[in-house]
PDB file of N, CA and C in Angstrom:
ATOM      1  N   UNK A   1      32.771  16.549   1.471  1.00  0.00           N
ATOM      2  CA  UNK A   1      31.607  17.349   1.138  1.00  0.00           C
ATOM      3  C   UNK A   1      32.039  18.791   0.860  1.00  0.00           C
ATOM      4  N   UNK A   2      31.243  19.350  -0.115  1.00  0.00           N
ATOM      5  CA  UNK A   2      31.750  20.648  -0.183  1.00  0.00           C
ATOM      6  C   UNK A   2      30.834  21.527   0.521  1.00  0.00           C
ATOM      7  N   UNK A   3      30.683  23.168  -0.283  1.00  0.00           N
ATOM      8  CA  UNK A   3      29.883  23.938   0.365  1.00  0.00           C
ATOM      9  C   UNK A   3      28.498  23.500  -0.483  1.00  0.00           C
ATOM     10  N   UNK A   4      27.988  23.338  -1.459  1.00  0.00           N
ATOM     11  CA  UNK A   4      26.874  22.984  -2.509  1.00  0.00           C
ATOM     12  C   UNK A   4      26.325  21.456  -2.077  1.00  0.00           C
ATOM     13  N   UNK A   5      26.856  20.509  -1.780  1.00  0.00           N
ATOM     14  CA  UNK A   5      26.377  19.301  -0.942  1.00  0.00           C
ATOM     15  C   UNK A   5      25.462  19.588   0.277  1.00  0.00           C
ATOM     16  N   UNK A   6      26.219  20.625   1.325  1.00  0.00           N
ATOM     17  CA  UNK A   6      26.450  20.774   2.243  1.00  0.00           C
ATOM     18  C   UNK A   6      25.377  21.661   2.427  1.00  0.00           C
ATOM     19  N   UNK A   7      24.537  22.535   1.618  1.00  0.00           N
ATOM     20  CA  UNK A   7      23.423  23.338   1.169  1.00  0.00           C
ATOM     21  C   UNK A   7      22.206  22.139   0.773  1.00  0.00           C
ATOM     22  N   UNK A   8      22.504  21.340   0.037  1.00  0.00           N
ATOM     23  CA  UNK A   8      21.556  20.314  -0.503  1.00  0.00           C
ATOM     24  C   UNK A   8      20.968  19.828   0.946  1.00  0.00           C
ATOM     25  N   UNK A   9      22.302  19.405   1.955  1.00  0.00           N
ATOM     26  CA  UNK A   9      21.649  18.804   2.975  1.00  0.00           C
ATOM     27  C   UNK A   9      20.414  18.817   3.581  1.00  0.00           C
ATOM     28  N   UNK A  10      20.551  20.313   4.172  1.00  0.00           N
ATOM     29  CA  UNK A  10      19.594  20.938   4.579  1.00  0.00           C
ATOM     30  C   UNK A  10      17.933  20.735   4.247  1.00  0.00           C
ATOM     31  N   UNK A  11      18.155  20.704   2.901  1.00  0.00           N
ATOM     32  CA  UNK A  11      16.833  20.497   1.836  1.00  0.00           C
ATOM     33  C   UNK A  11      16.562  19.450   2.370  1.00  0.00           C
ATOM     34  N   UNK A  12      17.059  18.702   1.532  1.00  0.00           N
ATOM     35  CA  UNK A  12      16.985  17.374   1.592  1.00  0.00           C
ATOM     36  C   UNK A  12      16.804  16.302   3.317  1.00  0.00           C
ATOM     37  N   UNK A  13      16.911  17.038   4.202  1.00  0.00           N
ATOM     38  CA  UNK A  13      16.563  16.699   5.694  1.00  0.00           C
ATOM     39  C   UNK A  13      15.411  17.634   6.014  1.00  0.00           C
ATOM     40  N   UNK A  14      15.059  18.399   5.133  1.00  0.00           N
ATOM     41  CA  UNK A  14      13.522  19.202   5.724  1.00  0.00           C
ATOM     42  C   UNK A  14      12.672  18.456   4.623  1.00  0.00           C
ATOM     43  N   UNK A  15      13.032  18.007   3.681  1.00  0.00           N
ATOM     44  CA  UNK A  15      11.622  17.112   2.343  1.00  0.00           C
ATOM     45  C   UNK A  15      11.847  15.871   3.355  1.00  0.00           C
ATOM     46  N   UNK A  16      12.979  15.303   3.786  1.00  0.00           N
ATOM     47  CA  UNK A  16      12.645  14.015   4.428  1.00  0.00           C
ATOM     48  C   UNK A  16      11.410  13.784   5.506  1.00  0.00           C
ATOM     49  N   UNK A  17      11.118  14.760   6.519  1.00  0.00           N
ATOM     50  CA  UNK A  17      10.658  15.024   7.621  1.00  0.00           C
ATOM     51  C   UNK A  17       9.484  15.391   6.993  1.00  0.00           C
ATOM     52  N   UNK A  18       9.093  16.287   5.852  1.00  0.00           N
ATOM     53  CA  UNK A  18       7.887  16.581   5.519  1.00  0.00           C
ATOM     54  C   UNK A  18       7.128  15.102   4.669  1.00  0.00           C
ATOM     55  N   UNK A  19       8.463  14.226   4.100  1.00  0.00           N
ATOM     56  CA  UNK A  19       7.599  12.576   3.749  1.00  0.00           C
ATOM     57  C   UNK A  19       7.164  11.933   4.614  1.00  0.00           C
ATOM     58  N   UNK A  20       8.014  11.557   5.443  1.00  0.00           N
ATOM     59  CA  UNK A  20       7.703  10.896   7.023  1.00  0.00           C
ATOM     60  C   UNK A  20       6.531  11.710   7.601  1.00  0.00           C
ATOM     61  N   UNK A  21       5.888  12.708   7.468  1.00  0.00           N
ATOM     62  CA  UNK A  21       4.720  13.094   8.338  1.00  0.00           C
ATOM     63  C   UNK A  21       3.591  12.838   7.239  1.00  0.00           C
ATOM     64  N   UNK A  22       4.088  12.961   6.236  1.00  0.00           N
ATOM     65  CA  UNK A  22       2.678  12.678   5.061  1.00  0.00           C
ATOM     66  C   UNK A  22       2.909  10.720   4.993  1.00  0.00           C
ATOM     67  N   UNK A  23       3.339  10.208   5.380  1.00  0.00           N
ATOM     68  CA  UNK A  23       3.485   8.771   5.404  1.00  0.00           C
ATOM     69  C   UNK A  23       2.495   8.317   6.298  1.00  0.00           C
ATOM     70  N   UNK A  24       3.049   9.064   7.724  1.00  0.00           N
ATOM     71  CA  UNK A  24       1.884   8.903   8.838  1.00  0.00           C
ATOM     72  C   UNK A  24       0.433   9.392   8.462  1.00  0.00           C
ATOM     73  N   UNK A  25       0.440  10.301   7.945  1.00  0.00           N
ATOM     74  CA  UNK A  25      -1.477  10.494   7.190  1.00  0.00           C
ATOM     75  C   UNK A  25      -2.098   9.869   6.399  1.00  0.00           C
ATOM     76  N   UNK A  26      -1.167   9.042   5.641  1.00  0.00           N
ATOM     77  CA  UNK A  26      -2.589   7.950   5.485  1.00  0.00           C
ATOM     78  C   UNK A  26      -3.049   7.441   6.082  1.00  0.00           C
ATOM     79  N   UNK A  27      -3.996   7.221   5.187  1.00  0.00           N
ATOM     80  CA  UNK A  27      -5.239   6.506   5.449  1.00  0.00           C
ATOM     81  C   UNK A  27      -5.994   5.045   4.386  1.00  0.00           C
ATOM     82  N   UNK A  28      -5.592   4.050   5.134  1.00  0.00           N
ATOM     83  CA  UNK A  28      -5.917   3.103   4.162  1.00  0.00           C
ATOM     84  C   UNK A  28      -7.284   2.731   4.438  1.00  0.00           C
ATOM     85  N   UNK A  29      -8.027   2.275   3.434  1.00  0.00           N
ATOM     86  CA  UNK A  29      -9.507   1.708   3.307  1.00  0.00           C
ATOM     87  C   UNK A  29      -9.518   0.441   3.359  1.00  0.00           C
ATOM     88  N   UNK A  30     -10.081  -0.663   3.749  1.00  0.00           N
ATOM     89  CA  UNK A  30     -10.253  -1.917   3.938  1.00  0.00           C
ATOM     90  C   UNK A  30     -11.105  -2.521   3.155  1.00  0.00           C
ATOM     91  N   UNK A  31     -11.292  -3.122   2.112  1.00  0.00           N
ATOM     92  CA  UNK A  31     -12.938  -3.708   1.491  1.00  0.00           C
ATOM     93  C   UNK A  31     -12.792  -5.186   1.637  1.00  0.00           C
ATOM     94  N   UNK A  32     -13.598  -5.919   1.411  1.00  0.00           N
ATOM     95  CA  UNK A  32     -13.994  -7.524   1.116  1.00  0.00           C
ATOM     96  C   UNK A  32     -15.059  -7.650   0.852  1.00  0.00           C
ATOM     97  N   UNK A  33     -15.149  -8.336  -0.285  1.00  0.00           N
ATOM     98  CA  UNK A  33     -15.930  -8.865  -1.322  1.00  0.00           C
ATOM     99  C   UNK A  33     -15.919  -9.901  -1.239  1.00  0.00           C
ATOM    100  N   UNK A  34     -17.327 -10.865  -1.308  1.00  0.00           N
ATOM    101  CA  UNK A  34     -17.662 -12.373  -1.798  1.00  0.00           C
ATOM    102  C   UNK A  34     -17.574 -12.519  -3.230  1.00  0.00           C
ATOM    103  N   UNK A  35     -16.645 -13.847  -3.033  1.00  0.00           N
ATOM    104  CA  UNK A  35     -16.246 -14.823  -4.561  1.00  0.00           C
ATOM    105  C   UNK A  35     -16.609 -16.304  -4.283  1.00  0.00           C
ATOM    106  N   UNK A  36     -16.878 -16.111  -5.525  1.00  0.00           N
ATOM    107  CA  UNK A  36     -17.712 -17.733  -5.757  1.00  0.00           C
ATOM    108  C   UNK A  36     -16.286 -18.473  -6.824  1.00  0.00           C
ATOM    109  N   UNK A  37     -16.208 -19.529  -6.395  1.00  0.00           N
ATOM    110  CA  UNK A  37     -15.128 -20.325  -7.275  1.00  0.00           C
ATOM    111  C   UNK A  37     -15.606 -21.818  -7.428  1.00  0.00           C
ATOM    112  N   UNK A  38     -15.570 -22.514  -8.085  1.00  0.00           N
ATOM    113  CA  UNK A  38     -15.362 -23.787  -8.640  1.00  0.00           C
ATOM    114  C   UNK A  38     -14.037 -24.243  -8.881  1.00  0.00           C
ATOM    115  N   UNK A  39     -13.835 -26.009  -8.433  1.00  0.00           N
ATOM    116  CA  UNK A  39     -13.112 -26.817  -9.057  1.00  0.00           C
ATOM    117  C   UNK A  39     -12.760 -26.749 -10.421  1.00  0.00           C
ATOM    118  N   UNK A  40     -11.755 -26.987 -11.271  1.00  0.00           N
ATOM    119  CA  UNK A  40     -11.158 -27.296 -12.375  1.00  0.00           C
ATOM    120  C   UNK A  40     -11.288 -28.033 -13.234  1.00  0.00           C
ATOM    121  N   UNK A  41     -12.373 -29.245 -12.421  1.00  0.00           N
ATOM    122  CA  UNK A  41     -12.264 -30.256 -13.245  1.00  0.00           C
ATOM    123  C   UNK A  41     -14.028 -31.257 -12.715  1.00  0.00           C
ATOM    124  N   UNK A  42     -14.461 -31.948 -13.089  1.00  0.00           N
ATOM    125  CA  UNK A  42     -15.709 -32.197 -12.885  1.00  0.00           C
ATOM    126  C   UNK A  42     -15.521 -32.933 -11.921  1.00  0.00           C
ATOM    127  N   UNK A  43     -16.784 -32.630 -10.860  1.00  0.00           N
ATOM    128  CA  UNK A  43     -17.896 -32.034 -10.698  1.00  0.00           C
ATOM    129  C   UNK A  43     -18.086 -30.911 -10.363  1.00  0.00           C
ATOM    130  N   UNK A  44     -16.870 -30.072 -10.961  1.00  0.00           N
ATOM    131  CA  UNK A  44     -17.244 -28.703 -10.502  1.00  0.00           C
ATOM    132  C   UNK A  44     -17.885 -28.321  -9.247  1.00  0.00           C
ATOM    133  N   UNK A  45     -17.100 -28.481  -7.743  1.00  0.00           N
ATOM    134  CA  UNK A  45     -17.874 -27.965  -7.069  1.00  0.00           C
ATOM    135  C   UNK A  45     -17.388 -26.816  -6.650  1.00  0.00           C
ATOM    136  N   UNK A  46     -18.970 -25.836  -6.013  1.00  0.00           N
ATOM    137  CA  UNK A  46     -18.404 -24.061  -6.124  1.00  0.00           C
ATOM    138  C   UNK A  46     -18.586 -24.656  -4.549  1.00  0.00           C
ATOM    139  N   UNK A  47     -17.768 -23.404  -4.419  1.00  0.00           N
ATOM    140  CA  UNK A  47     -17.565 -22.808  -3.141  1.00  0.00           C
ATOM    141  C   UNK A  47     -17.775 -21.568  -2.823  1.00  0.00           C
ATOM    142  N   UNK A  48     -17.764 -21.041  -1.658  1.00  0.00           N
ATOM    143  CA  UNK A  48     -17.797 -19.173  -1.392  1.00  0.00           C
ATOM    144  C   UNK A  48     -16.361 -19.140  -0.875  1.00  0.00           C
ATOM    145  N   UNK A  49     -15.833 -17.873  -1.061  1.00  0.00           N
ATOM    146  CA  UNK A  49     -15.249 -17.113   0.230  1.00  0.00           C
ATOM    147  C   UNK A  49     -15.228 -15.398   0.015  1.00  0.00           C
ATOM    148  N   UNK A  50     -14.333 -14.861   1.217  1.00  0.00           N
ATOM    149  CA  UNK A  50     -14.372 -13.354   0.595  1.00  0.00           C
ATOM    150  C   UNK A  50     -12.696 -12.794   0.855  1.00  0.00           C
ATOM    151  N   UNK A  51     -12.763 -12.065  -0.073  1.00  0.00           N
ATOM    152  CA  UNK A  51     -11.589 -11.599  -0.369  1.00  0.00           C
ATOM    153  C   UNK A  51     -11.129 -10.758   0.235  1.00  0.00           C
ATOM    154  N   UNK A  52      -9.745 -10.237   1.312  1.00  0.00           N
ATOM    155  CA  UNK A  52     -10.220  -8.724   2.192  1.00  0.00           C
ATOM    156  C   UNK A  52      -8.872  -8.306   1.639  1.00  0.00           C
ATOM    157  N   UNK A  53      -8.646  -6.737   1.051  1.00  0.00           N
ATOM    158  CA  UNK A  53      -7.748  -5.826   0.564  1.00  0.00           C
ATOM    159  C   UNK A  53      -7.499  -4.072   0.920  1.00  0.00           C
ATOM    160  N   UNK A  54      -6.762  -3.883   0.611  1.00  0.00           N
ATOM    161  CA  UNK A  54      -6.705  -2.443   0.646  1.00  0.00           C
ATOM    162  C   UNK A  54      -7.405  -1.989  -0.798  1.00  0.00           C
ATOM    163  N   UNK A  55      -8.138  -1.233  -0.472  1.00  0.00           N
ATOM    164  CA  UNK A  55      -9.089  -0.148  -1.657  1.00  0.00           C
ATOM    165  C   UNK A  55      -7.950   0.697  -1.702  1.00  0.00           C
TER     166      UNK A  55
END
């Protein structure tokens, strides 16, 4: 390593520490929605269910 690496470090271990604390602040949203689906092929029967995701 030289002296210019060795300067980068520094940086580059204070942006790390400032990602890792903005990592911990999210905030994820939860949604689920009802879907209706049918079979492929006849008699087509529907069904329900619901879908659960991150918004």
């Amino acid at each position: 390593m030289d002296k210019e690496q060795l300067s980068q470090f520094k940086y580059l271990k204070s942006e790390i520490e400032i990602l890792k604390k903005q990592i911990e602040d999210i905030t994820y949203t939860i949604t689920t929605d009802p879907v209706k689906e049918s079979t492929p092929y006849f008699p087509y029967i529907e069904s329900d269910f619901l879908i659960t995701g991150v918004d």
